[in-house]
C-alpha atoms as a PDB file:
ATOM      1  CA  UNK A   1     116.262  24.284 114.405  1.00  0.00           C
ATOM      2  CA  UNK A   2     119.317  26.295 114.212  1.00  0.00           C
ATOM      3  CA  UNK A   3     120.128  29.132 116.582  1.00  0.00           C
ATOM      4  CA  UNK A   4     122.015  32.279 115.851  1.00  0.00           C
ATOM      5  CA  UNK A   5     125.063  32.526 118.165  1.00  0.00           C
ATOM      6  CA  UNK A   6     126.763  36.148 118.439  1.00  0.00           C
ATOM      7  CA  UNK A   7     130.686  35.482 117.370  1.00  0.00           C
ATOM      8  CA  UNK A   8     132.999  35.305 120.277  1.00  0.00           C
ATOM      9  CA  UNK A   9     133.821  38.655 121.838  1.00  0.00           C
ATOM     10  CA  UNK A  10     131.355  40.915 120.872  1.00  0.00           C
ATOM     11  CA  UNK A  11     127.492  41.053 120.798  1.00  0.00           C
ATOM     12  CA  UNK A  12     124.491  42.325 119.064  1.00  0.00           C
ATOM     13  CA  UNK A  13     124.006  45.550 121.054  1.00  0.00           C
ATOM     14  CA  UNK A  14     127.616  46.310 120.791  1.00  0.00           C
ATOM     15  CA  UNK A  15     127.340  46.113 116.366  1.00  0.00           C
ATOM     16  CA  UNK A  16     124.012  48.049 116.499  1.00  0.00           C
ATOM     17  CA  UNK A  17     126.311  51.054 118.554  1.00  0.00           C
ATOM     18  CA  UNK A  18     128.910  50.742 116.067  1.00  0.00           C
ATOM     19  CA  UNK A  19     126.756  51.132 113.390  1.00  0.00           C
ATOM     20  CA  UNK A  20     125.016  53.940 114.852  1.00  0.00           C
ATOM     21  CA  UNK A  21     128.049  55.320 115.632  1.00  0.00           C
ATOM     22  CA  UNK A  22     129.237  54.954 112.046  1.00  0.00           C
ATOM     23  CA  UNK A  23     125.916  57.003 110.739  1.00  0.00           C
ATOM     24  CA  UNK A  24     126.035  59.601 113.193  1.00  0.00           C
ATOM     25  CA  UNK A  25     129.637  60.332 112.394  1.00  0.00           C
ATOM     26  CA  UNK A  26     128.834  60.536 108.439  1.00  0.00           C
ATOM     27  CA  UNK A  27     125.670  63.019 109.512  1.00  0.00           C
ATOM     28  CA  UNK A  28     128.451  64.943 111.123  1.00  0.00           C
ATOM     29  CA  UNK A  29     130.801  64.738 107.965  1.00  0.00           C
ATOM     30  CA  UNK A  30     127.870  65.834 105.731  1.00  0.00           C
ATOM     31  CA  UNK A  31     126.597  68.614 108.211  1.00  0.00           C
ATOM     32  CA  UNK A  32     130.503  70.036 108.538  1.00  0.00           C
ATOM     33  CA  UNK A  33     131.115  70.384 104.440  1.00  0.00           C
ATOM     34  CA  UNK A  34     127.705  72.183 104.059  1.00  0.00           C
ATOM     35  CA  UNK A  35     128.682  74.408 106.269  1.00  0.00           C
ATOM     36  CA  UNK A  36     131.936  75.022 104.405  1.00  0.00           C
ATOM     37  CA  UNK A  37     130.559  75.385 101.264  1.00  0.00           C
ATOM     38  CA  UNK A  38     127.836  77.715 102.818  1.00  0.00           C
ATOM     39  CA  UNK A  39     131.169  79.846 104.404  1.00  0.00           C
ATOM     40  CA  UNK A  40     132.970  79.670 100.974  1.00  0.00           C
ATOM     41  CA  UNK A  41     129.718  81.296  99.262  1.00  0.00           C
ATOM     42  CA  UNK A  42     129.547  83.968 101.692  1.00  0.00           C
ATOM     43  CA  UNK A  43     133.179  84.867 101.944  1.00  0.00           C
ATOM     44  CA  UNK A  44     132.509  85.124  98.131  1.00  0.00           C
ATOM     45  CA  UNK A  45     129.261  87.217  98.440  1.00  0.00           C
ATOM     46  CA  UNK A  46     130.933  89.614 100.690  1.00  0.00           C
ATOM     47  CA  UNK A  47     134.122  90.507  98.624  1.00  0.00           C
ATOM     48  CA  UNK A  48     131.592  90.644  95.367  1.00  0.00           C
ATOM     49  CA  UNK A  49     129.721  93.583  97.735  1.00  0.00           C
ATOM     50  CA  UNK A  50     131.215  96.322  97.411  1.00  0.00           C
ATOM     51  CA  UNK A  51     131.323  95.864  92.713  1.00  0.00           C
ATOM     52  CA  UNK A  52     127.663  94.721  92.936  1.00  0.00           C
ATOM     53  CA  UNK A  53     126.991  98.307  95.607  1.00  0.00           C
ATOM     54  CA  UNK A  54     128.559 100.453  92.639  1.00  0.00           C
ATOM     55  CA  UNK A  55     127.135  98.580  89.386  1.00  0.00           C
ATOM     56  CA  UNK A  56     123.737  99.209  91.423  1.00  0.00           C
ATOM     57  CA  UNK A  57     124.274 102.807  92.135  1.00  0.00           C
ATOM     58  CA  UNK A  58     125.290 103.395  88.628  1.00  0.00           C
ATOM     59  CA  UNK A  59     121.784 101.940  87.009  1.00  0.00           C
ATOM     60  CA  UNK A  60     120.268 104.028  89.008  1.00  0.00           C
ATOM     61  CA  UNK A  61     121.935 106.926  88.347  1.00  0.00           C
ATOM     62  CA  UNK A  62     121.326 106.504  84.858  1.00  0.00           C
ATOM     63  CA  UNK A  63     117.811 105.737  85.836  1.00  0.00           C
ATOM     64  CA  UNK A  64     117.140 109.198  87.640  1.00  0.00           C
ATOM     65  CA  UNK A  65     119.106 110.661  84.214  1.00  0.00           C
ATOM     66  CA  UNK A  66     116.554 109.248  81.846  1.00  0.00           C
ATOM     67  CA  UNK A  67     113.800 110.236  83.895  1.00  0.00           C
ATOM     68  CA  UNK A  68     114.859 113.689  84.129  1.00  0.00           C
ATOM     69  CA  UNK A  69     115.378 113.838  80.403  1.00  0.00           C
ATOM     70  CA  UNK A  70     112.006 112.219  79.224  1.00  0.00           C
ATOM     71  CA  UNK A  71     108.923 114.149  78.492  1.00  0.00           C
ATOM     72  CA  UNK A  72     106.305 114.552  80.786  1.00  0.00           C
ATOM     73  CA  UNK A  73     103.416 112.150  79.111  1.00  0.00           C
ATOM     74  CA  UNK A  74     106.233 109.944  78.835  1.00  0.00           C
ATOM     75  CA  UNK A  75     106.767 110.044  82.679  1.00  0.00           C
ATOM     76  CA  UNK A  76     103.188 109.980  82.985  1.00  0.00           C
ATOM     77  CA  UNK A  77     102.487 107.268  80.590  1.00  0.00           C
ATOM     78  CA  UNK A  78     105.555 105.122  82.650  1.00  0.00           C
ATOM     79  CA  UNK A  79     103.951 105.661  85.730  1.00  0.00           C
ATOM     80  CA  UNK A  80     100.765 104.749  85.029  1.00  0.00           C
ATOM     81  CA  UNK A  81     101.897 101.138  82.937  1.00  0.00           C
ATOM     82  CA  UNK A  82     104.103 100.419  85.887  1.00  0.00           C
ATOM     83  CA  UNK A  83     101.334 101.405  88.684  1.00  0.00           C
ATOM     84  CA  UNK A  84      98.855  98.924  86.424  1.00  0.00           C
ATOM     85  CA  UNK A  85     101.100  96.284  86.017  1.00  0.00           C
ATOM     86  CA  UNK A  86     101.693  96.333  89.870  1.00  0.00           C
ATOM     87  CA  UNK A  87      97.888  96.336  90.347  1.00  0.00           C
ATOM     88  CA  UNK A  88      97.639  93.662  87.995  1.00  0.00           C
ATOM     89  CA  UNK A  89     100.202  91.328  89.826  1.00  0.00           C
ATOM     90  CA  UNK A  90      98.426  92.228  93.372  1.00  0.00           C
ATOM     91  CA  UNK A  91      94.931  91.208  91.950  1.00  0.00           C
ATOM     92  CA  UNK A  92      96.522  88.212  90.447  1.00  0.00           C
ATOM     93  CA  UNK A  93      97.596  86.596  93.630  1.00  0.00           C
ATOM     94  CA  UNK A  94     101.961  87.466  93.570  1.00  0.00           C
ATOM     95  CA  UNK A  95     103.594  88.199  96.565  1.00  0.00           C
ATOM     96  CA  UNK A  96     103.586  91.167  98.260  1.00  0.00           C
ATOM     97  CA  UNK A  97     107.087  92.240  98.188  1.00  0.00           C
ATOM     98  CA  UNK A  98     107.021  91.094  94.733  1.00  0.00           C
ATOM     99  CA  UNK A  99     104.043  94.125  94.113  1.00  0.00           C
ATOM    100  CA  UNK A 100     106.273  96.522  96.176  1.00  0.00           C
ATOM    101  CA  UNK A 101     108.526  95.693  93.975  1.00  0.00           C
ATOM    102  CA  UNK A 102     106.934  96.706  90.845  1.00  0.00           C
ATOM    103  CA  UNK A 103     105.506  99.499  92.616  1.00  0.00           C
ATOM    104  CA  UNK A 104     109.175 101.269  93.010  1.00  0.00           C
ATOM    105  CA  UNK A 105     109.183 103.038  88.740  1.00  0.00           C
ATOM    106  CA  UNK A 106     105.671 104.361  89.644  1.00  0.00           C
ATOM    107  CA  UNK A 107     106.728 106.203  92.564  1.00  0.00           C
ATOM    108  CA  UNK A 108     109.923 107.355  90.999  1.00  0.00           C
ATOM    109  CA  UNK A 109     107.983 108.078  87.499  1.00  0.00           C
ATOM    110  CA  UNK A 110     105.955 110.221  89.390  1.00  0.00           C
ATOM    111  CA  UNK A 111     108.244 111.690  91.950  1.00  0.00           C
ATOM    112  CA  UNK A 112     109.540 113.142  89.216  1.00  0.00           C
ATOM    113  CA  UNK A 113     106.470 114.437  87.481  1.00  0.00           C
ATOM    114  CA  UNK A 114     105.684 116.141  90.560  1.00  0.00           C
ATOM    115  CA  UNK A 115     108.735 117.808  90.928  1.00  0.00           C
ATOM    116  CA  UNK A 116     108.365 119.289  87.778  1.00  0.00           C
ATOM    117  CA  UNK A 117     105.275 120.804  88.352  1.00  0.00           C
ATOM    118  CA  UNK A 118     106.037 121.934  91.259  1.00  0.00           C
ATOM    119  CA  UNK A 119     109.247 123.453  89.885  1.00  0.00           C
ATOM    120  CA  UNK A 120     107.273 125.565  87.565  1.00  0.00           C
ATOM    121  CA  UNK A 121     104.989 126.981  89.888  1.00  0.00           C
ATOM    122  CA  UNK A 122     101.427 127.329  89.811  1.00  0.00           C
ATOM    123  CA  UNK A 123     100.159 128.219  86.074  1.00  0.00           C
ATOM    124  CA  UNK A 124      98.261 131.904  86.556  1.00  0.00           C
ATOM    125  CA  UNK A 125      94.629 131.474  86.953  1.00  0.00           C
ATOM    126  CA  UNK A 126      92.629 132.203  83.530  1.00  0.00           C
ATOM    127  CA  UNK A 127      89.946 134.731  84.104  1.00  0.00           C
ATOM    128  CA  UNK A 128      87.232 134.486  81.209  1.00  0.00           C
ATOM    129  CA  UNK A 129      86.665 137.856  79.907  1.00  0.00           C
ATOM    130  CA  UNK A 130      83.411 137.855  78.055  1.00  0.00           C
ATOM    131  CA  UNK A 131      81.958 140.636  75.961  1.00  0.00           C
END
């Protein structure tokens, strides 16, 4: 029967702590470039801020402009698709931020429509005059 003799000048526990040495060192490696790559991305994100900030503030604006401009059963009409389709997601099961969400033309469809009204005042009361 043949035995299994370490080789001279080392030993088993000795190659098992290299080896573990080895992998915790290339966990290390692997942990060190993610982070880089995760700093690179953000360094990116950050100097893309302040284009993404305006090309945001311009749809909006141009948002608010249409609104403004459209009719008010169109503003009606928008607000009430975009308040059902919100409903619709919530009753199917999406996620709530993703119903907030859809939730945000509604309110600003009818925002709007209120501040018309409101704008114009209250409409005289009719008075039926019968004879």
């Amino acid at each position: 029967m043949a035995t299994t003799r370490p080789i001279e000048g080392t030993s088993s526990k000795s190659a098992s702590s290299n080896a573990e040495t080895s992998r915790t060192a290339a966990v290390g490696d692997a942990v060190a470039e993610a982070a880089g790559t995760v700093r690179t991305a953000a360094e990116d994100a950050v100097g893309r801020l302040p284009e993404v900030a305006a090309t945001t503030r311009s749809a909006i604006e141009d948002a608010n402009r249409q609104m403004r401009s459209g009719s008010d059963e169109m503003l009606s009409l928008g607000s009430v698709l975009s308040f059902g389709f919100a409903m619709g997601l919530l009753i199917g099961g999406a996620n709530r931020i993703l119903v907030t969400i859809a939730l945000i033309p509604a309110a600003a469809m009818g925002l709007t429509l209120m501040d018309r009204v409101s704008r114009r005042g209250r409409p005289a009361s009719r008075t039926s005059q019968g004879g």
